[in-house]
N, C-alpha and C. Protein backbone atom coordinates (compact mmCIF):
# COMPACT_ATOMS: atom_id res chain seq x y z
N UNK A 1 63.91 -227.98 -10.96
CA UNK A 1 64.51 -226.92 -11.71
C UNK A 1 64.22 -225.59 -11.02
N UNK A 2 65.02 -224.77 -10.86
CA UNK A 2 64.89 -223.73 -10.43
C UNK A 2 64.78 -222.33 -10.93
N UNK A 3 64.02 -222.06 -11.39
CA UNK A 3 63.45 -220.83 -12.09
C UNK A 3 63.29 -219.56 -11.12
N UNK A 4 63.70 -217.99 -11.65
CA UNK A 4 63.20 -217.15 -10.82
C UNK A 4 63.46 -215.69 -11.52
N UNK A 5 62.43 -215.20 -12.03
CA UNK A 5 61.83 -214.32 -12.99
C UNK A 5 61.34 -213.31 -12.75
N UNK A 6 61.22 -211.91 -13.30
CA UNK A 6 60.38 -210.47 -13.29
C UNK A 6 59.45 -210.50 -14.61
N UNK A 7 58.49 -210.20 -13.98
CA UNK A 7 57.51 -209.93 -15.53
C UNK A 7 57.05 -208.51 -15.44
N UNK A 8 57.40 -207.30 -16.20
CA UNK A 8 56.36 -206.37 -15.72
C UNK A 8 56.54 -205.32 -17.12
N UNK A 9 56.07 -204.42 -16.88
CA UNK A 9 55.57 -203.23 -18.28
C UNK A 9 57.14 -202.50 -18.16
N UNK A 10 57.14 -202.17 -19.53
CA UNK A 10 58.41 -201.58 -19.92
C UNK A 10 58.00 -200.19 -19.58
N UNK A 11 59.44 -199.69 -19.08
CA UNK A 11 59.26 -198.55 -18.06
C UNK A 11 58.87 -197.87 -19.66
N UNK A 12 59.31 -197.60 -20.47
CA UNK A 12 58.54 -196.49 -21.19
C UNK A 12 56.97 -196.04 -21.50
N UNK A 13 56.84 -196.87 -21.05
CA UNK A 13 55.22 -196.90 -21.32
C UNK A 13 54.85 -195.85 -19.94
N UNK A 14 55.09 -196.21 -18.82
CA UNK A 14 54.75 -194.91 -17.47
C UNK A 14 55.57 -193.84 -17.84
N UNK A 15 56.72 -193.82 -18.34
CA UNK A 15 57.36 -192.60 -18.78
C UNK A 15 56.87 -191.92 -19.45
N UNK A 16 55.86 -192.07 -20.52
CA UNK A 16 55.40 -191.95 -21.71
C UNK A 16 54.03 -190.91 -20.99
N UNK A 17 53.52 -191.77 -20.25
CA UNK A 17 52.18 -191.35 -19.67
C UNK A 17 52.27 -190.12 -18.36
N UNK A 18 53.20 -190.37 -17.81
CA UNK A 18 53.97 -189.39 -16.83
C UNK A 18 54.34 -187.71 -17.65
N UNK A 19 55.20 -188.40 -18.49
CA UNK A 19 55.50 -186.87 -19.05
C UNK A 19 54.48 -186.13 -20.06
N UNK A 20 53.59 -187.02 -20.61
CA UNK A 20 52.27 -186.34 -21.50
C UNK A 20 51.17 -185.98 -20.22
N UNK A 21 51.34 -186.31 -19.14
CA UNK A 21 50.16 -185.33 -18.18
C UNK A 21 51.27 -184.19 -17.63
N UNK A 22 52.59 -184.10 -17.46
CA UNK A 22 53.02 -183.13 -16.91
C UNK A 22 53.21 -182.41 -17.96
N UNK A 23 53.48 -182.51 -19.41
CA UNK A 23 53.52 -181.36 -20.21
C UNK A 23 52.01 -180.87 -20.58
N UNK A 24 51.00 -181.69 -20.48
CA UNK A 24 49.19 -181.16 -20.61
C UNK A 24 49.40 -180.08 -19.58
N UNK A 25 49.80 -180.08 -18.31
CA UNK A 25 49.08 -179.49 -16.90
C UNK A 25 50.34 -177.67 -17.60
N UNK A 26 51.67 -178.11 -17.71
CA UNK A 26 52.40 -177.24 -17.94
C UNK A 26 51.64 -176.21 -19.03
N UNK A 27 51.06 -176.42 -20.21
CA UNK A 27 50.52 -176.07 -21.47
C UNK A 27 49.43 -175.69 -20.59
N UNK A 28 49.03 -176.00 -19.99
CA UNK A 28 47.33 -175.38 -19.29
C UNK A 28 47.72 -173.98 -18.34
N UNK A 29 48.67 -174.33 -17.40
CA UNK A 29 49.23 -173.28 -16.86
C UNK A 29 49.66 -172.42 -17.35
N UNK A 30 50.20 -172.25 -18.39
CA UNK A 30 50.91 -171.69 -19.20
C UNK A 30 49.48 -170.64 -20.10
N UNK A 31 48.93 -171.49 -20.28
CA UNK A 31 47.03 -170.52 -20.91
C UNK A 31 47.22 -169.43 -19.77
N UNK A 32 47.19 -169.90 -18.93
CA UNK A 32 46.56 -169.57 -17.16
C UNK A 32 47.04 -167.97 -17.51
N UNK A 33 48.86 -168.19 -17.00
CA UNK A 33 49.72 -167.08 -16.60
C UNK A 33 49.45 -166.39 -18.14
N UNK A 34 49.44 -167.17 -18.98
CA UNK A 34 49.03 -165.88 -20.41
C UNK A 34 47.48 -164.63 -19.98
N UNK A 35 46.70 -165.40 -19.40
CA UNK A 35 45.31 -164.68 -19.02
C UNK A 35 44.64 -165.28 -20.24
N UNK A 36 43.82 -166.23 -21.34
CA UNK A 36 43.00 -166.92 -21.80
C UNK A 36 42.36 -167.67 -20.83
N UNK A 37 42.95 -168.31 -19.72
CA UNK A 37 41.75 -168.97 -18.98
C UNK A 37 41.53 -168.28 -17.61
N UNK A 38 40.88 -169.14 -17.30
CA UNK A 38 41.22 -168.82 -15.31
C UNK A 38 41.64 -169.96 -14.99
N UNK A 39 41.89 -170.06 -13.41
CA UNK A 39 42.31 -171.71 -13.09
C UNK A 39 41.45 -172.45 -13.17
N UNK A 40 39.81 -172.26 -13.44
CA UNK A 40 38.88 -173.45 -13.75
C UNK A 40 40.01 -174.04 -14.58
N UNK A 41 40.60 -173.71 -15.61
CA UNK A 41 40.77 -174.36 -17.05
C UNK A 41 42.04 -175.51 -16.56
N UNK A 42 42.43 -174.87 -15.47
CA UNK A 42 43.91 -176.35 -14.75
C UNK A 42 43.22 -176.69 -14.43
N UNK A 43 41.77 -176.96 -13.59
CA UNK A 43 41.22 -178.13 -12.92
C UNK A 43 41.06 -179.23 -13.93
N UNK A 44 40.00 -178.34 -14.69
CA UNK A 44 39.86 -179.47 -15.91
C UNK A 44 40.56 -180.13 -16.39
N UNK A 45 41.61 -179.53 -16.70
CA UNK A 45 42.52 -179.73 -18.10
C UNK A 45 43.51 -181.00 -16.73
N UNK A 46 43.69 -180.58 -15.84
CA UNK A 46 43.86 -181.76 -15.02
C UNK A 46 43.05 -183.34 -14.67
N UNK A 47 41.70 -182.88 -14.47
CA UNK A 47 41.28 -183.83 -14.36
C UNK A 47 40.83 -184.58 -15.43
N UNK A 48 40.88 -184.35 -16.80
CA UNK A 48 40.63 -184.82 -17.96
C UNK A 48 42.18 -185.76 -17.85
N UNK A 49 42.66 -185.68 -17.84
CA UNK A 49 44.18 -185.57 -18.12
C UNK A 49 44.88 -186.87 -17.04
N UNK A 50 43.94 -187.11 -15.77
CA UNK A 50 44.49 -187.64 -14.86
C UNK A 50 44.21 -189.00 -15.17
N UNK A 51 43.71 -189.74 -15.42
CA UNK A 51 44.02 -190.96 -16.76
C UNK A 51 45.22 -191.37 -16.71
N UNK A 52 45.81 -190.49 -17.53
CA UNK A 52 47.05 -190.49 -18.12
C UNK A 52 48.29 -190.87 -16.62
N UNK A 53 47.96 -190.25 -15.42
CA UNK A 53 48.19 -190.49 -14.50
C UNK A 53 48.33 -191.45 -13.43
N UNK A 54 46.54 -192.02 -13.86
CA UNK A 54 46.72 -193.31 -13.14
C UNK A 54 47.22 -193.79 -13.84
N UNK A 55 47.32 -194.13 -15.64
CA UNK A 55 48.06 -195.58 -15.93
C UNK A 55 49.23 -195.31 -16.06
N UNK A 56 50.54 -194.14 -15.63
CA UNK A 56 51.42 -194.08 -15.37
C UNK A 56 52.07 -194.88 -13.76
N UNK A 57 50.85 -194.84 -12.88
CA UNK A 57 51.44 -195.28 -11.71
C UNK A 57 51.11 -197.02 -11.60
N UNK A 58 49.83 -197.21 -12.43
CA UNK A 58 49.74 -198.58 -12.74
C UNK A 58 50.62 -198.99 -13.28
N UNK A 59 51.39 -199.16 -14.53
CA UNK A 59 52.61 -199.62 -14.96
C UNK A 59 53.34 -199.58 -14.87
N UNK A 60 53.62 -198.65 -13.28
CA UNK A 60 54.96 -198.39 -12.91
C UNK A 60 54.95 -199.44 -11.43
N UNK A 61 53.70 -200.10 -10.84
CA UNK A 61 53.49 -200.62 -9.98
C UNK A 61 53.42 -202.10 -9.93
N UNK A 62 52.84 -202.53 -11.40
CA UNK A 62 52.58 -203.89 -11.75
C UNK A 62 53.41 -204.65 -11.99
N UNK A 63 53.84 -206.23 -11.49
CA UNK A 63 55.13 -206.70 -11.58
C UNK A 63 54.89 -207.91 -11.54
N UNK A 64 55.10 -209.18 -12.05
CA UNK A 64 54.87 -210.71 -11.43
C UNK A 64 56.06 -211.03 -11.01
N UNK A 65 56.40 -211.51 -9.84
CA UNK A 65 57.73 -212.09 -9.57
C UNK A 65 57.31 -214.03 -9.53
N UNK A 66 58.23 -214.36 -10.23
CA UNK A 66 58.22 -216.01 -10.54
C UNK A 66 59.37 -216.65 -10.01
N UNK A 67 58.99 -217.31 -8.61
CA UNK A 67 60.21 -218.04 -7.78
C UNK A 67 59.85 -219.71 -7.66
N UNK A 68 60.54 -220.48 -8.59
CA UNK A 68 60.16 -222.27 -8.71
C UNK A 68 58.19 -222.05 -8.25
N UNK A 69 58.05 -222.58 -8.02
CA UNK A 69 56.22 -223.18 -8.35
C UNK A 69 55.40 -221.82 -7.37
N UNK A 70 56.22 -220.68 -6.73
CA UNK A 70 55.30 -219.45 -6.61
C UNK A 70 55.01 -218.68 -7.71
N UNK A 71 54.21 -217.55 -7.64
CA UNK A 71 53.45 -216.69 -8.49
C UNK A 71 53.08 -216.33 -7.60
N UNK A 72 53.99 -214.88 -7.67
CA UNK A 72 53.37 -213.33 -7.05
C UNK A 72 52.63 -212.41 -7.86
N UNK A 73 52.06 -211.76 -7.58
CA UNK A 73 51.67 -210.75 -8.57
C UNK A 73 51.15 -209.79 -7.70
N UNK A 74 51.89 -208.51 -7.67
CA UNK A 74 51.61 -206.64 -7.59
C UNK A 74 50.99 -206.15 -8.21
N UNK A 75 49.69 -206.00 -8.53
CA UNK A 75 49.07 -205.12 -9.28
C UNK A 75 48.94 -203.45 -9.05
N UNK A 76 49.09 -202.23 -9.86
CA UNK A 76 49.10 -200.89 -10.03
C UNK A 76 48.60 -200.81 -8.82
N UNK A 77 47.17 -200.98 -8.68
CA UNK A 77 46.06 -200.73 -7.18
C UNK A 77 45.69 -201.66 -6.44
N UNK A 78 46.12 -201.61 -5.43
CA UNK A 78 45.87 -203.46 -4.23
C UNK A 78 46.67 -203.83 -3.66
N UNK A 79 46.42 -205.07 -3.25
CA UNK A 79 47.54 -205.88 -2.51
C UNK A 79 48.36 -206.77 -3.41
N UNK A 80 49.34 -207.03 -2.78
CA UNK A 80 50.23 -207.93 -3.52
C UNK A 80 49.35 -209.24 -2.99
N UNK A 81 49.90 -210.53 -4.21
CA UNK A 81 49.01 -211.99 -3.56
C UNK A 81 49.69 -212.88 -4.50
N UNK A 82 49.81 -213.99 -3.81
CA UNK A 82 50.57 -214.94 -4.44
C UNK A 82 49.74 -216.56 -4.53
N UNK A 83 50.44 -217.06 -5.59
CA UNK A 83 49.60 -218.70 -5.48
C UNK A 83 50.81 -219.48 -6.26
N UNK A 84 50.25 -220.93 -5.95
CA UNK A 84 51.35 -221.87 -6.16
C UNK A 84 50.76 -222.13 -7.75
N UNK A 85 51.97 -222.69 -9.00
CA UNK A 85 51.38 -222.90 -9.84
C UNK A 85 50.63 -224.33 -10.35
N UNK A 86 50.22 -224.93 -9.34
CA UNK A 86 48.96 -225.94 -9.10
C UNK A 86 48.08 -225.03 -8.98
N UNK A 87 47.35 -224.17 -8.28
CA UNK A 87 46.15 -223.76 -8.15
C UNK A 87 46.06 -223.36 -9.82
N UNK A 88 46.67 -222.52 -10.48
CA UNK A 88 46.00 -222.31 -11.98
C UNK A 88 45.09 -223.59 -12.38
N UNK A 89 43.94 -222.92 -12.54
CA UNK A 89 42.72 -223.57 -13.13
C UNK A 89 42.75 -223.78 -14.45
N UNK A 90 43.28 -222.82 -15.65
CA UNK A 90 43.23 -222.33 -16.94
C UNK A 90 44.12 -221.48 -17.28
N UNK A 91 44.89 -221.44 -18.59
CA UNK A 91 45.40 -220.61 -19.10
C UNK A 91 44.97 -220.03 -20.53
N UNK A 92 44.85 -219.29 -20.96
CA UNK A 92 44.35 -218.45 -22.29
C UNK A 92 45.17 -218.24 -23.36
N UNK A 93 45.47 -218.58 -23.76
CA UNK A 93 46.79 -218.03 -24.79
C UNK A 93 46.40 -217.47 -26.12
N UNK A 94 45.83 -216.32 -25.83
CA UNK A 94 45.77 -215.56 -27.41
C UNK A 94 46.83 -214.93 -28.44
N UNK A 95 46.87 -215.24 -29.32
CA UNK A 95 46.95 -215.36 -30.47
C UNK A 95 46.60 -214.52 -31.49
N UNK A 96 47.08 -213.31 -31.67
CA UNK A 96 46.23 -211.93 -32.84
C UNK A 96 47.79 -211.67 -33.75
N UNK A 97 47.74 -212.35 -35.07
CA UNK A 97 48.32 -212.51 -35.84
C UNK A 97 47.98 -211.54 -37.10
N UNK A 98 48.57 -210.54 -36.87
CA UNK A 98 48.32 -208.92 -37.58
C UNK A 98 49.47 -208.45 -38.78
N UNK A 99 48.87 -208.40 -39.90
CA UNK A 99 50.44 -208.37 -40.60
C UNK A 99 51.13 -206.87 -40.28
N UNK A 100 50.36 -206.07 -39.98
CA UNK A 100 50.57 -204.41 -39.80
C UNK A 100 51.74 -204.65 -38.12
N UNK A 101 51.10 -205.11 -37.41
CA UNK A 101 51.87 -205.39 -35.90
C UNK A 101 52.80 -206.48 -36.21
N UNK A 102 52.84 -207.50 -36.62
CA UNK A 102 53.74 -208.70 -36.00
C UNK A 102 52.59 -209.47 -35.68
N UNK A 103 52.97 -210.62 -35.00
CA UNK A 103 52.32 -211.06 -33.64
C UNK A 103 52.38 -210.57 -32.38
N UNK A 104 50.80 -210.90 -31.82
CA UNK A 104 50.97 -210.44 -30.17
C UNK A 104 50.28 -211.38 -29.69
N UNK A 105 51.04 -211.58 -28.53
CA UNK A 105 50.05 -212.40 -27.56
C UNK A 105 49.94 -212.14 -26.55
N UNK A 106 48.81 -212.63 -26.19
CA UNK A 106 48.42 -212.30 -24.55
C UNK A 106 47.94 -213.68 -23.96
N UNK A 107 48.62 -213.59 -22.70
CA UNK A 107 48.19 -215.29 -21.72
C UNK A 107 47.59 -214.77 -20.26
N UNK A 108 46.72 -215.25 -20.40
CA UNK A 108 45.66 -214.87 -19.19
C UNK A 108 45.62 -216.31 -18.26
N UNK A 109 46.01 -215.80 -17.18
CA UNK A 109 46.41 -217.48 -16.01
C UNK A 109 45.09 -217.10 -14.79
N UNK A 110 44.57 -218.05 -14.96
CA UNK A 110 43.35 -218.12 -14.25
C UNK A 110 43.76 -218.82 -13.05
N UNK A 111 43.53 -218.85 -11.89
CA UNK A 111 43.18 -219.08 -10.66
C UNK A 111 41.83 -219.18 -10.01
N UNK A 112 41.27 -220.05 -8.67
CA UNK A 112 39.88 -220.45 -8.52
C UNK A 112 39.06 -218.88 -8.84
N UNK A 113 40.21 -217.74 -7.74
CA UNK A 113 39.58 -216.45 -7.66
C UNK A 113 39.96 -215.56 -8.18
N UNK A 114 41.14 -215.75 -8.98
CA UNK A 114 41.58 -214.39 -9.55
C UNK A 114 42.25 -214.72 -11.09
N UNK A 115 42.69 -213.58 -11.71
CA UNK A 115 43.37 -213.88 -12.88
C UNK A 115 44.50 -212.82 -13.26
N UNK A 116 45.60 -212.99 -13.89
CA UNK A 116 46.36 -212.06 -14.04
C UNK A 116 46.86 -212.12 -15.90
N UNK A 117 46.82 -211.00 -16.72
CA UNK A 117 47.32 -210.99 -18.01
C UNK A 117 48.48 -210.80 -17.93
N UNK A 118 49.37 -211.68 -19.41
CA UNK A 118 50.89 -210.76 -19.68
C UNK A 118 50.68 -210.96 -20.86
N UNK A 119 51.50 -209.69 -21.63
CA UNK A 119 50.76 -209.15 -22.90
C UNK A 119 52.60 -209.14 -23.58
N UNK A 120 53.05 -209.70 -25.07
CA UNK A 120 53.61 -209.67 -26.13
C UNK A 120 55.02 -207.94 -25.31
N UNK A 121 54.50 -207.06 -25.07
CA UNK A 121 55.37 -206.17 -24.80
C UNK A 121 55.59 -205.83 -23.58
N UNK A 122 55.66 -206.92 -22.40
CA UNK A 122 56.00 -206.94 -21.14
C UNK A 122 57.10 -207.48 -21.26
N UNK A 123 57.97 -206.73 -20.44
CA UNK A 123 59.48 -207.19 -20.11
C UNK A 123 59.50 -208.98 -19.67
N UNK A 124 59.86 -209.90 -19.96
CA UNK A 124 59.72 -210.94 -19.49
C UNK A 124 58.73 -211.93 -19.71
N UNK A 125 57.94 -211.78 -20.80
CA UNK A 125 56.57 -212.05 -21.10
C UNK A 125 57.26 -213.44 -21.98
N UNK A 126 58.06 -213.69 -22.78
CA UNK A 126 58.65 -215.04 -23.07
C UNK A 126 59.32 -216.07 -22.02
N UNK A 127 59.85 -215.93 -20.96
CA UNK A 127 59.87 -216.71 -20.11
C UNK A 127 58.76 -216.84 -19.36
N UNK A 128 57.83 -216.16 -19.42
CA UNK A 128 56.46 -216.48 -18.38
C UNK A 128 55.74 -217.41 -19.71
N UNK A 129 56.05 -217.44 -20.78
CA UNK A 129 55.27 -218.34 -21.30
C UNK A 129 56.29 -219.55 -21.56
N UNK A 130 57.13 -219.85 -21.65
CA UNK A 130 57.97 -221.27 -21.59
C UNK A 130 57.43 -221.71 -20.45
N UNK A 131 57.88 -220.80 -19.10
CA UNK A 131 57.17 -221.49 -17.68
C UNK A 131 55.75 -222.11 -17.39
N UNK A 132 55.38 -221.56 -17.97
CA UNK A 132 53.85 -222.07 -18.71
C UNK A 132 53.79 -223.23 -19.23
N UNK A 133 54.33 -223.05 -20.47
CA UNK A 133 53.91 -224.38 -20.84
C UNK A 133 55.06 -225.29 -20.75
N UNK A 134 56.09 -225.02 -19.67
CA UNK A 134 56.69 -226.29 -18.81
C UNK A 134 56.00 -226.84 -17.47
N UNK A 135 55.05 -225.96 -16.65
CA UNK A 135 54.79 -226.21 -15.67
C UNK A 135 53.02 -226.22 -15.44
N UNK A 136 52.17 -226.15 -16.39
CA UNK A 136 51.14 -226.12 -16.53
C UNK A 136 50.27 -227.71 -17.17
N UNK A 137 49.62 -228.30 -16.64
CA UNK A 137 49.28 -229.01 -17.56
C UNK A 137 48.70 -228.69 -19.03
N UNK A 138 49.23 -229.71 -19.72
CA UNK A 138 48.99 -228.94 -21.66
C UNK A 138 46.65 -229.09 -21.29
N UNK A 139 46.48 -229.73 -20.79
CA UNK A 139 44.74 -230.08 -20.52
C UNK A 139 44.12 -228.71 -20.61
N UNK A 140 44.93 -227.83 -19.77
CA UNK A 140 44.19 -226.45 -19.15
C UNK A 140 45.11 -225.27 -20.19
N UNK A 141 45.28 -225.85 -20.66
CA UNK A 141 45.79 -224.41 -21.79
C UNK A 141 44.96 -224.18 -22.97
N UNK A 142 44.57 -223.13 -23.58
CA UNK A 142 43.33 -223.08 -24.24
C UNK A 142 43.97 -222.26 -25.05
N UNK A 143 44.10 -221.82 -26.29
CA UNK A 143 44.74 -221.35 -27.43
C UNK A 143 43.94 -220.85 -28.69
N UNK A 144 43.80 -219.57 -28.65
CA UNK A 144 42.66 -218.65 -29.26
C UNK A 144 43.55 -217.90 -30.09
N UNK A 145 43.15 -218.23 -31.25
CA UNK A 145 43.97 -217.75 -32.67
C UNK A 145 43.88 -216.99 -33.41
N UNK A 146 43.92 -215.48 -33.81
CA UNK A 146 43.05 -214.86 -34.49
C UNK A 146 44.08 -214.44 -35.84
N UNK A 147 43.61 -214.16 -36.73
CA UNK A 147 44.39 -213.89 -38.56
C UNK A 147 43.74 -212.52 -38.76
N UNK A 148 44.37 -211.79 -38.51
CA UNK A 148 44.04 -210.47 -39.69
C UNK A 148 44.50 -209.94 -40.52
N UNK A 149 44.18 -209.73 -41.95
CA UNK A 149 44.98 -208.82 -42.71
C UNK A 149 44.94 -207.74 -42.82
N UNK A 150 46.04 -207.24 -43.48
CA UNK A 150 45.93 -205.42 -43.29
C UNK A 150 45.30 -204.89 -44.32
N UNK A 151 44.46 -205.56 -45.24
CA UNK A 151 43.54 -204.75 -46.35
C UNK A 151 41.81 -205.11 -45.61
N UNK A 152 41.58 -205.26 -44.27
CA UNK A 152 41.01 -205.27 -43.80
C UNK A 152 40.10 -204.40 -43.32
């Protein structure tokens, strides 16, 4: 069967994080040219702020590409690296059953040396779990269930 898939973070989420550090730095500058600060107050107000920055370029970087029995995965910071889906050692499949949220899940695919998450609001995150549990043995899948209520 031939399968071939994108898994990665919905662009709003780096959009989100992108434009709340460029309107922080704008609002700081903006102190600046009023005269309340000096430019100490952009360093700061930048580097407090730059957070927001990296996980804009992380979720704009992170991607799994799924081609028949490869698994790539791009992470935000690093190298790209790939494995066949025989090497998965384990898979995680959590389970946080929230009446306030919905359900979410998150599946964590283990490898000898590495591991990669996909989380309930990743673009593609339902076909990475069918592929899963079509191409995984059911032995190594591990299924962690959690119930919360919202008068909690």
């Amino acid at each position: 069967m031939k399968k071939t898939f994108k898994v990665f973070a919905p662009k709003w989420i780096y959009k989100l994080a992108l434009t709340t550090f460029l309107i922080s730095i704008l609002i700081s500058v903006l102190f600046w040219l009023i005269g309340d600060s000096g430019p100490e107050g952009i360093i700061v107000f930048a580097v407090v702020c730059s957070p927001l920055l990296v996980g804009a370029l992380w979720g704009y970087r992170f991607r799994i590409i799924v081609r028949e029995d490869i698994i790539t995965v791009r992470q935000g910071i690093g190298k790209e690296y790939s494995f066949n889906v025989n090497e998965i050692t384990k898979v995680v499949r959590r389970v946080n059953r929230n009446s306030n949220l919905g359900t979410m899940v998150k599946i964590t695919i283990y490898t000898k040396s590495r591991h990669v998450s996909v989380e309930t609001l990743m673009t593609g995150c339902d076909k990475m779990e069918s592929y899963i549990a079509e191409n995984v043995d059911p032995q190594k899948i591990v299924i962690k269930e959690k119930i919360r209520n919202a008068n909690q």
